[in-house]
Protein backbone atom coordinates (compact mmCIF):
# COMPACT_ATOMS: atom_id res chain seq x y z
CA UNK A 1 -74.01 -60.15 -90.02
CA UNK A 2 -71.87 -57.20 -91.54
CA UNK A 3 -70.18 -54.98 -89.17
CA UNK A 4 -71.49 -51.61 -88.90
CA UNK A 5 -69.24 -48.11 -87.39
CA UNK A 6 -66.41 -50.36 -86.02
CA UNK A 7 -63.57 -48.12 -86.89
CA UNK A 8 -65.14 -45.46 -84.43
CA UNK A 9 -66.39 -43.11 -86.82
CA UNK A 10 -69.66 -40.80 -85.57
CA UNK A 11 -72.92 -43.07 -86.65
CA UNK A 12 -75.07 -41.24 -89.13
CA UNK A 13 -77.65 -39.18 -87.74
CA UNK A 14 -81.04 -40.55 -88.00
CA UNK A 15 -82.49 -37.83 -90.31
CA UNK A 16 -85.33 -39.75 -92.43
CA UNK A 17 -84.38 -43.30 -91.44
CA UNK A 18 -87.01 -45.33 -90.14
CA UNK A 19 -85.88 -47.28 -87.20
CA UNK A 20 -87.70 -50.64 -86.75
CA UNK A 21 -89.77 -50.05 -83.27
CA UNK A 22 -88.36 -52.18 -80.73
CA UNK A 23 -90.39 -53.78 -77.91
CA UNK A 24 -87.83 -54.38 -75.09
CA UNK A 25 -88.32 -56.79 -72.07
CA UNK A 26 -86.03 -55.69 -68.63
CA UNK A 27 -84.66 -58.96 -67.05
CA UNK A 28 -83.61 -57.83 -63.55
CA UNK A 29 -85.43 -54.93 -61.96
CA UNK A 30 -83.06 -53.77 -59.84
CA UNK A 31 -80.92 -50.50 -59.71
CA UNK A 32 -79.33 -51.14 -63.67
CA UNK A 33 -82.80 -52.53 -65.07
CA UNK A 34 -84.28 -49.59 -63.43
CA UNK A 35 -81.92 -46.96 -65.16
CA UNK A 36 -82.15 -49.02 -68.54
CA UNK A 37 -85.87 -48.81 -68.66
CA UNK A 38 -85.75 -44.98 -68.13
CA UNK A 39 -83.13 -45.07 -70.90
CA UNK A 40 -85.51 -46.89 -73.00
CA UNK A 41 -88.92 -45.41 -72.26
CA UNK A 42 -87.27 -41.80 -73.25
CA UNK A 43 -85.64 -43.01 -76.54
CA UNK A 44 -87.32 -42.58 -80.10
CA UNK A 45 -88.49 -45.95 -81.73
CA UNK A 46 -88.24 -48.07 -78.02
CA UNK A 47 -90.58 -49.09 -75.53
CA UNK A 48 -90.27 -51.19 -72.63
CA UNK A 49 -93.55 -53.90 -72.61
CA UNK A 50 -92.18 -56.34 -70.15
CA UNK A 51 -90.65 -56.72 -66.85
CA UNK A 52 -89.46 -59.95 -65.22
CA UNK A 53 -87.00 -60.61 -62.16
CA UNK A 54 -86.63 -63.49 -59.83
CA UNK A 55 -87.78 -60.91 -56.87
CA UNK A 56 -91.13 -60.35 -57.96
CA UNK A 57 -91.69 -57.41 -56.06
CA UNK A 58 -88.90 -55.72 -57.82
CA UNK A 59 -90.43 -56.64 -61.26
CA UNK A 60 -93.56 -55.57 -59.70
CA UNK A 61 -92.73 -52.26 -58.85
CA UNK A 62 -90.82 -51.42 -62.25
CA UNK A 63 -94.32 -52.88 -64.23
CA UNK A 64 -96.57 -50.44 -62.25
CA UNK A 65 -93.99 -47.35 -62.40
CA UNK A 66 -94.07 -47.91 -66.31
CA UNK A 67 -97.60 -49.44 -66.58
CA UNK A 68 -96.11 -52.19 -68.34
CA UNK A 69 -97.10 -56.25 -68.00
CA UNK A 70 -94.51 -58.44 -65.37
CA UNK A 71 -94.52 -61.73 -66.25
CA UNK A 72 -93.97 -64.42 -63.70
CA UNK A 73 -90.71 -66.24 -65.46
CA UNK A 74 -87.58 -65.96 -67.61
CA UNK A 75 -89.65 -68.67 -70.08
CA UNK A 76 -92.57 -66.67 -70.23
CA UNK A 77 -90.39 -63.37 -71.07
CA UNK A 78 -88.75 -65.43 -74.11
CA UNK A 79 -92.36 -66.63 -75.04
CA UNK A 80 -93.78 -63.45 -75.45
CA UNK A 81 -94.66 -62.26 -79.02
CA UNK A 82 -94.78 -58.53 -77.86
CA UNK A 83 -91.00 -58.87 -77.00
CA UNK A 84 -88.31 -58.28 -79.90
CA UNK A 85 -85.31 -58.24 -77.91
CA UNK A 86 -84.43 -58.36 -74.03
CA UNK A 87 -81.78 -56.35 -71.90
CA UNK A 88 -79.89 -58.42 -69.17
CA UNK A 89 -79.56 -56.69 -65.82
CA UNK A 90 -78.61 -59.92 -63.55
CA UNK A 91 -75.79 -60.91 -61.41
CA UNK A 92 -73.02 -60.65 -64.03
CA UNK A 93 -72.39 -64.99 -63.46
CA UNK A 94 -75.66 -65.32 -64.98
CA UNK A 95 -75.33 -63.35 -68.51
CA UNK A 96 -74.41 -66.27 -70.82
CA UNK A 97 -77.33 -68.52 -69.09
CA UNK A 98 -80.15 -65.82 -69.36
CA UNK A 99 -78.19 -64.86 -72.78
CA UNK A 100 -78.10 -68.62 -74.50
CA UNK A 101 -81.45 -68.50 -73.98
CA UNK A 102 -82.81 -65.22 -75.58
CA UNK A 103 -80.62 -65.92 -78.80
CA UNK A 104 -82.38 -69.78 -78.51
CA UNK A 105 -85.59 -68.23 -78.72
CA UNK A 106 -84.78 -65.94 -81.21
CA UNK A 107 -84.87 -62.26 -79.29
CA UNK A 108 -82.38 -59.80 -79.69
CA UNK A 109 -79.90 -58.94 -76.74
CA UNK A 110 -78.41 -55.88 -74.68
CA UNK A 111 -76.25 -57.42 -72.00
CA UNK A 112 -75.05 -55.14 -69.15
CA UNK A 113 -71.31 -55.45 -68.73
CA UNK A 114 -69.67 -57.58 -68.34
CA UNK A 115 -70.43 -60.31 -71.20
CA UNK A 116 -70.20 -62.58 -68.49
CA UNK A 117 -67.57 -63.24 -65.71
CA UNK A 118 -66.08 -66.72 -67.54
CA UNK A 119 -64.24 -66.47 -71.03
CA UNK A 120 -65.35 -69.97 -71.99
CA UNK A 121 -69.23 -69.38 -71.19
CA UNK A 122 -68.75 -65.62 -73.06
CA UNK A 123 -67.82 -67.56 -76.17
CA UNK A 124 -71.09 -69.82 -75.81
CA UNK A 125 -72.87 -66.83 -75.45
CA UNK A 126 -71.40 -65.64 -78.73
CA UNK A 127 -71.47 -68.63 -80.47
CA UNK A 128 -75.30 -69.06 -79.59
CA UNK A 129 -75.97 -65.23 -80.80
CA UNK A 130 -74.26 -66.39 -84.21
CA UNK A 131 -76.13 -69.18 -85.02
CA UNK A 132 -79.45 -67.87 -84.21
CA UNK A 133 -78.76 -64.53 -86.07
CA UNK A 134 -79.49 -61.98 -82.97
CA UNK A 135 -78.51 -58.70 -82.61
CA UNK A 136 -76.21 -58.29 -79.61
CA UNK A 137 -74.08 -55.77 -78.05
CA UNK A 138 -72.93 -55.08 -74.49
CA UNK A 139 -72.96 -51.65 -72.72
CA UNK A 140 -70.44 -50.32 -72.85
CA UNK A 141 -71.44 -46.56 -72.26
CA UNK A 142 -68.11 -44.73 -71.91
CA UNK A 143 -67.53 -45.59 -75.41
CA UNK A 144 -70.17 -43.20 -76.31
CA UNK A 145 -68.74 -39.64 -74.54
CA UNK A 146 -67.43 -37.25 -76.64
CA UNK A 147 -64.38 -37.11 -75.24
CA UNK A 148 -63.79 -40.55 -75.59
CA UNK A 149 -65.03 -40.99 -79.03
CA UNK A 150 -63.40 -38.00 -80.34
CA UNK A 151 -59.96 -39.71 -79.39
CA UNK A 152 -60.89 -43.32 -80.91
CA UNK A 153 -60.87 -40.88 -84.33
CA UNK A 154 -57.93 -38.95 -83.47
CA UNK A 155 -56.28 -42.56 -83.40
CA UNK A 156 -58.10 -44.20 -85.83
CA UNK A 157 -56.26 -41.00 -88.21
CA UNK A 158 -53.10 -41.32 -86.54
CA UNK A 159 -53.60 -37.72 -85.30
CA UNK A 160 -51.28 -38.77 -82.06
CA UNK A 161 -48.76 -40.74 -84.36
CA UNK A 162 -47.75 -43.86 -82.75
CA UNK A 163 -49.02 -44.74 -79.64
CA UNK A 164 -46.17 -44.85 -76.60
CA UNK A 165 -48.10 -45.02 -73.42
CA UNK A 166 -50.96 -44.84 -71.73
CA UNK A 167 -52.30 -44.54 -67.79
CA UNK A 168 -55.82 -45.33 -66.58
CA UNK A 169 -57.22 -43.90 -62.78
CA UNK A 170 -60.38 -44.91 -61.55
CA UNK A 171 -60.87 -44.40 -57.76
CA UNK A 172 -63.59 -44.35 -56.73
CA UNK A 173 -65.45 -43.94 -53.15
CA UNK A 174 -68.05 -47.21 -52.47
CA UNK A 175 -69.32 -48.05 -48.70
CA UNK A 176 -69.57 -50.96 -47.05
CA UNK A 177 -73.75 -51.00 -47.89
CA UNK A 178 -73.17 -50.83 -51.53
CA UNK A 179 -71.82 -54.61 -50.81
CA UNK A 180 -73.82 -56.00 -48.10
CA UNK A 181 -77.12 -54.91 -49.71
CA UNK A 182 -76.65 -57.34 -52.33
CA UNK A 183 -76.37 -61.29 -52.44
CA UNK A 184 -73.74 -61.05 -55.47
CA UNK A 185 -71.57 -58.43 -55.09
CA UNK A 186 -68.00 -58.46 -54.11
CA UNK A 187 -68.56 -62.41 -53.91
CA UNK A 188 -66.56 -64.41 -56.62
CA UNK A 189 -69.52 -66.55 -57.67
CA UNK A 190 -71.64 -63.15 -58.83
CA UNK A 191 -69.34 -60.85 -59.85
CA UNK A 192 -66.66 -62.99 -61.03
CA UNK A 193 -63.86 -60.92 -59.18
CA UNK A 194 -64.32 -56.89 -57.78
CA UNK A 195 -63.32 -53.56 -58.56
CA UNK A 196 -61.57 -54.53 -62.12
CA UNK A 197 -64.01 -57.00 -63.02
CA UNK A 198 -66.80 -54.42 -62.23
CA UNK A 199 -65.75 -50.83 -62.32
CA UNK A 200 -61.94 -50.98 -63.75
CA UNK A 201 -63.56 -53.31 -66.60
CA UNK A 202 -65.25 -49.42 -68.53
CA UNK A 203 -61.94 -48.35 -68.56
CA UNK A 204 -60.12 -51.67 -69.91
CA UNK A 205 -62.76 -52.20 -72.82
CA UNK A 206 -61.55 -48.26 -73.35
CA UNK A 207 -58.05 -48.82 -73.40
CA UNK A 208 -58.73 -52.46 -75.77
CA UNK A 209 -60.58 -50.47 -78.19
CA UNK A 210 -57.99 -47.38 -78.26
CA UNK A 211 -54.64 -49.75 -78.67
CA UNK A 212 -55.88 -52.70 -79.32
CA UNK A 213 -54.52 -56.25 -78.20
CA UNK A 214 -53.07 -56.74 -74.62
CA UNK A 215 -49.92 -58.94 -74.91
CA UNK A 216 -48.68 -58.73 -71.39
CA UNK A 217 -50.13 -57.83 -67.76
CA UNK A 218 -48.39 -58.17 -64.33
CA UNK A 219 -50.51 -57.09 -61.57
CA UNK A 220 -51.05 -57.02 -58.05
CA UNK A 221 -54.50 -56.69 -56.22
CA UNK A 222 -55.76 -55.66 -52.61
CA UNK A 223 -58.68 -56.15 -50.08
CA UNK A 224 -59.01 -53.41 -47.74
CA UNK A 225 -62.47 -54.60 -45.80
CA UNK A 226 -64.07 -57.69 -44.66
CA UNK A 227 -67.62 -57.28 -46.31
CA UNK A 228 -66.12 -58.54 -49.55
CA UNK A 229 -64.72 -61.46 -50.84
CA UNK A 230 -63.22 -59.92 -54.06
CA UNK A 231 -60.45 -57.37 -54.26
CA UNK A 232 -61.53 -53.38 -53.89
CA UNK A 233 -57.75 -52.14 -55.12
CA UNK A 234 -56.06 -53.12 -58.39
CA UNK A 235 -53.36 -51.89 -60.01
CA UNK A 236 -51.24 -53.20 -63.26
CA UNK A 237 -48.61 -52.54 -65.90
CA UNK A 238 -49.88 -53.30 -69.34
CA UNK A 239 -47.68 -54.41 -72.88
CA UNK A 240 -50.06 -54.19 -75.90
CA UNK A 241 -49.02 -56.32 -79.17
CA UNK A 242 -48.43 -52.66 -80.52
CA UNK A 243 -45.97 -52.24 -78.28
CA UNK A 244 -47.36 -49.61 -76.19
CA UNK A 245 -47.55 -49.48 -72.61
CA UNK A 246 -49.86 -48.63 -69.92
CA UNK A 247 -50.04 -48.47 -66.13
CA UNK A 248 -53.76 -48.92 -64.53
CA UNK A 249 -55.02 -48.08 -60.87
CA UNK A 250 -58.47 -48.62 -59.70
CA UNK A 251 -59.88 -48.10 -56.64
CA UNK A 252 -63.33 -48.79 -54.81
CA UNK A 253 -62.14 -47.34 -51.56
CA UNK A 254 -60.28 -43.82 -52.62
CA UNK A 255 -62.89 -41.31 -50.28
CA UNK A 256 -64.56 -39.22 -51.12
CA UNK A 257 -63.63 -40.62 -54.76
CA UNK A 258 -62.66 -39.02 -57.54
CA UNK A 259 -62.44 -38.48 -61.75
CA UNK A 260 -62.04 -41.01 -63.69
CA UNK A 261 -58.97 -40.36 -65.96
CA UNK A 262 -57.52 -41.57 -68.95
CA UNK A 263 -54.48 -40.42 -70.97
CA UNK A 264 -52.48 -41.69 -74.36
CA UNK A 265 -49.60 -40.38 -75.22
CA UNK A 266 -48.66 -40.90 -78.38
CA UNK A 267 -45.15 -39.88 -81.08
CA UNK A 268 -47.16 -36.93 -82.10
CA UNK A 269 -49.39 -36.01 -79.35
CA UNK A 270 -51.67 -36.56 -75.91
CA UNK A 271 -55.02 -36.31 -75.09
CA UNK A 272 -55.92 -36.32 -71.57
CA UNK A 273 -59.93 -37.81 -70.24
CA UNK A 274 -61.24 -36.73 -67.18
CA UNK A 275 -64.73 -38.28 -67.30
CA UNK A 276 -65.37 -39.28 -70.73
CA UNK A 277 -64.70 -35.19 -71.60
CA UNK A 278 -61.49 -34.01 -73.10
CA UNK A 279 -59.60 -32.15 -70.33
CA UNK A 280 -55.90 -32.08 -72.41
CA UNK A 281 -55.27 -32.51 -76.06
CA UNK A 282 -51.95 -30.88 -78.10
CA UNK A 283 -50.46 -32.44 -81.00
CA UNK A 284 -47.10 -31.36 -83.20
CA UNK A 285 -49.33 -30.09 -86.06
CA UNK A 286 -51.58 -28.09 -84.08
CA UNK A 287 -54.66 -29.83 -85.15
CA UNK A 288 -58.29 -29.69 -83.56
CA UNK A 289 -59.48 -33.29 -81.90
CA UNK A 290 -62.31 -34.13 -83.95
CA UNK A 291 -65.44 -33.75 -82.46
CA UNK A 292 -68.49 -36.01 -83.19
CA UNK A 293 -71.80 -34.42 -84.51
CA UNK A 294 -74.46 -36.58 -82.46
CA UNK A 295 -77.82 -36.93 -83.00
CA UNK A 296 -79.85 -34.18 -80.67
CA UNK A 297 -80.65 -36.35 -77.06
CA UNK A 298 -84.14 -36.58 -76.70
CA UNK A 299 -85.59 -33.22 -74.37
CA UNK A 300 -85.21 -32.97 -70.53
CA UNK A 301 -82.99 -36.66 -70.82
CA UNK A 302 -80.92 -36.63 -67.67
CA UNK A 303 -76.94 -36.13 -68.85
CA UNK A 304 -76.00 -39.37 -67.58
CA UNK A 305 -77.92 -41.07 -69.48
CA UNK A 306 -77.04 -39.45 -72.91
CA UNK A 307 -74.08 -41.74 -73.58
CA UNK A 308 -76.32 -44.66 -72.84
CA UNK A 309 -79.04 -43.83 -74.84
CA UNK A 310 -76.40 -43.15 -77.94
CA UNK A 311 -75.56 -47.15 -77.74
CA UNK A 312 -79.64 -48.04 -77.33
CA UNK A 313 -79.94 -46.05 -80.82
CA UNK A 314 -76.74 -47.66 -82.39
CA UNK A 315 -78.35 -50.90 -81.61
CA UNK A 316 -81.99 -49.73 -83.34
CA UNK A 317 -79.93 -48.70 -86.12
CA UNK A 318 -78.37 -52.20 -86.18
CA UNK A 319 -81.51 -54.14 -86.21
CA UNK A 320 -82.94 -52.07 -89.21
CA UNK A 321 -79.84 -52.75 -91.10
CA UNK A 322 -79.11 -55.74 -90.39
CA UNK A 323 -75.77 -54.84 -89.47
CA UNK A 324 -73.51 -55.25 -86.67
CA UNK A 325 -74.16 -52.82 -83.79
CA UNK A 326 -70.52 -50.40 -82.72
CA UNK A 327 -70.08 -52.97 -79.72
CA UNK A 328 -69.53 -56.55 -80.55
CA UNK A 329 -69.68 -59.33 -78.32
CA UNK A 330 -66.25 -60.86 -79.62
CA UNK A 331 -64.34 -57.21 -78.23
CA UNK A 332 -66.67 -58.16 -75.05
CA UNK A 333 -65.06 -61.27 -74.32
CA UNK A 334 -60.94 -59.71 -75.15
CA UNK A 335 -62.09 -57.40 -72.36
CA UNK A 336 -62.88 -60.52 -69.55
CA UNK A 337 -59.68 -62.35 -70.74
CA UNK A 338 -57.69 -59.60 -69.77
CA UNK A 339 -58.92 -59.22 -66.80
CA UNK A 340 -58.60 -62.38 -66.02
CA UNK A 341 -54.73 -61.94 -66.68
CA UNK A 342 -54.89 -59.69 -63.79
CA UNK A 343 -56.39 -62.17 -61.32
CA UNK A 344 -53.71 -64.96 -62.94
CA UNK A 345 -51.38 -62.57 -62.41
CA UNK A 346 -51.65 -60.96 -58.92
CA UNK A 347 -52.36 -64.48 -57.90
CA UNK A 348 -49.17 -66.05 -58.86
CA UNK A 349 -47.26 -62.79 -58.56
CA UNK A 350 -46.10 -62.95 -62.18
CA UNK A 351 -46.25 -61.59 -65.63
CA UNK A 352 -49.24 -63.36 -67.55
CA UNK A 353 -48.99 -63.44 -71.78
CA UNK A 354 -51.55 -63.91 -73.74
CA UNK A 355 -52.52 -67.35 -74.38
CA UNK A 356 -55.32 -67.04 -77.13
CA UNK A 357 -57.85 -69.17 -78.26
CA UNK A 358 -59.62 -66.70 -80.37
């Protein structure tokens, strides 16, 4: 499969190309599969046909909001004609599983982040995707701001010159019921580890994809609340192979919660994040960040959905082409190695390097 947009410059607009209509199945009808068939459902050349989650009534409710058929189990989803590719909402621990099986039966595959919560069943995942020939990708919605896009070009040019350092803040505010109302969350067997594994990982896949390879993290981690088994605090120091470094804090308990916030500071220049928008930018040569040119959202789409729906249309653009879509599985698993570097090091309280099997 060739590799389509990788270098982070703006995918052409559709104009007169005729995007193969793609009949979507939602696996896992809860608060994600809900928001992804919305996402769907509102985007040009997608529908959503079939629902199916282990909680019946859950796919039940999501098949009679859309008037769409629910199927009674994962086999019958993959058996069904009418269904060209499926998106995975489940318990993160159970991405590769449901995912091994969709490329298996031939159907194409949007996995909610992570690619899974283990690096060795990831590169199953991806090795099963290969050899059937799917299309796969894995939100990664962030990407697809304007803010954050416009600075993967400004580095891609070398607009900042060299990168030096960089910081990442997510703290956020989440209450004890956004834990206890689920059987996976904040537990180590369905989320594979807490705040950085869940919310810190947007912001790790961002700074992966703006400086590349991670060669060192030392890290220390924090529970602040007995509902969880996982860590809600996290906070590291970062060497990339580049050389550049990077400090990272994320936060689950920070009330009332706050902007997200990402800066690079590079030989040249720094551009400043604050929620995916640019809130700082100033380079030596006085030069404009360079703004993509997006395709027009569809009408009345929510706004915090637009970024989403940009990566659903990458990936319709990548099954007509046959090409690879903007976020590939292999940059996907980098993501869950390093933050399992974290967890390696906060629990031995020690540097980690990178030991690759790539």
């Amino acid at each position: 499969m060739g590799l389509a947009n990788s270098s982070g410059t703006t995918p052409q607009a559709e104009g007169g190309e005729i995007l193969t209509p793609t009949r979507f199945a939602i696996v896992g009808c809860g608060t994600m599969g809900m928001r992804h068939a919305e996402i769907i459902m509102g985007t040009k050349g997608a529908r959503v046909v079939v629902a199916f989650d282990t909680d019946a009534g859950r796919a039940a409710d999501l098949a009679k909001k859309l008037t769409i058929r629910q199927v009674a189990s994962y086999e019958e989803t993959l058996q069904s004609r009418d269904v060209d590719a499926v998106v995975l909402c489940t318990p993160s621990s159970l991405h590769a599983e449901y995912g091994i099986a969709a490329a298996e039966a031939h159907k194409d595959i949007v996995t909610e982040k992570p690619i899974d919560t283990d690096p060795e069943r990831a590169r199953r995942f991806i090795a099963a995707a290969e050899a059937n020939q799917v299309c796969f990708t894995i939100v990664s919605q962030n990407r697809w701001h304007d803010g954050s896009w416009a600075l993967k070009q400004a580095l891609d040019r070398q607009m900042l010159g060299r990168p030096l350092h960089a910081h990442v803040s997510v703290k956020w505010h989440r209450d004890d019921k956004y834990y206890t109302s689920s059987d996976w969350r904040g537990r180590w067997s369905g989320e594979g580890g807490g705040v950085l594994m869940n919310q810190g990982i947007h912001y790790i896949d961002l700074l992966l994809w703006y400086l590349g390879e991670v060669a060192e993290v030392e890290a220390m981690v924090a529970t602040s609340r007995g509902v969880i088994e996982t860590e809600d605090i996290g906070v590291g120091l970062l060497r990339f192979a580049n050389g550049a470094l990077s400090t990272i804090e994320v936060s689950t308990c920070a009330y009332p919660g706050f902007s997200e916030r990402l800066e690079i500071h590079g030989a040249k220049g720094s551009c400043i994040l604050e929620q995916g928008k640019i809130a700082f930018w100033k380079t030596s040569d006085g030069a404009e960040p360079p703004l993509p040119n997006w395709p027009a959202p569809s009408s009345d789409f929510p706004a915090k959905y637009i970024p989403f729906q940009r990566q659903y249309q990458d990936f319709l653009r990548a099954r007509a082409r046959g090409t690879a879509p903007v976020v590939r599985p292999e940059e996907a698993l980098r993501v869950i190695e390093t933050v399992r570097m974290f967890y390696e090091s906060a629990t031995n309280h020690a540097a980690v390097r990178l030991r690759s099997s790539r």
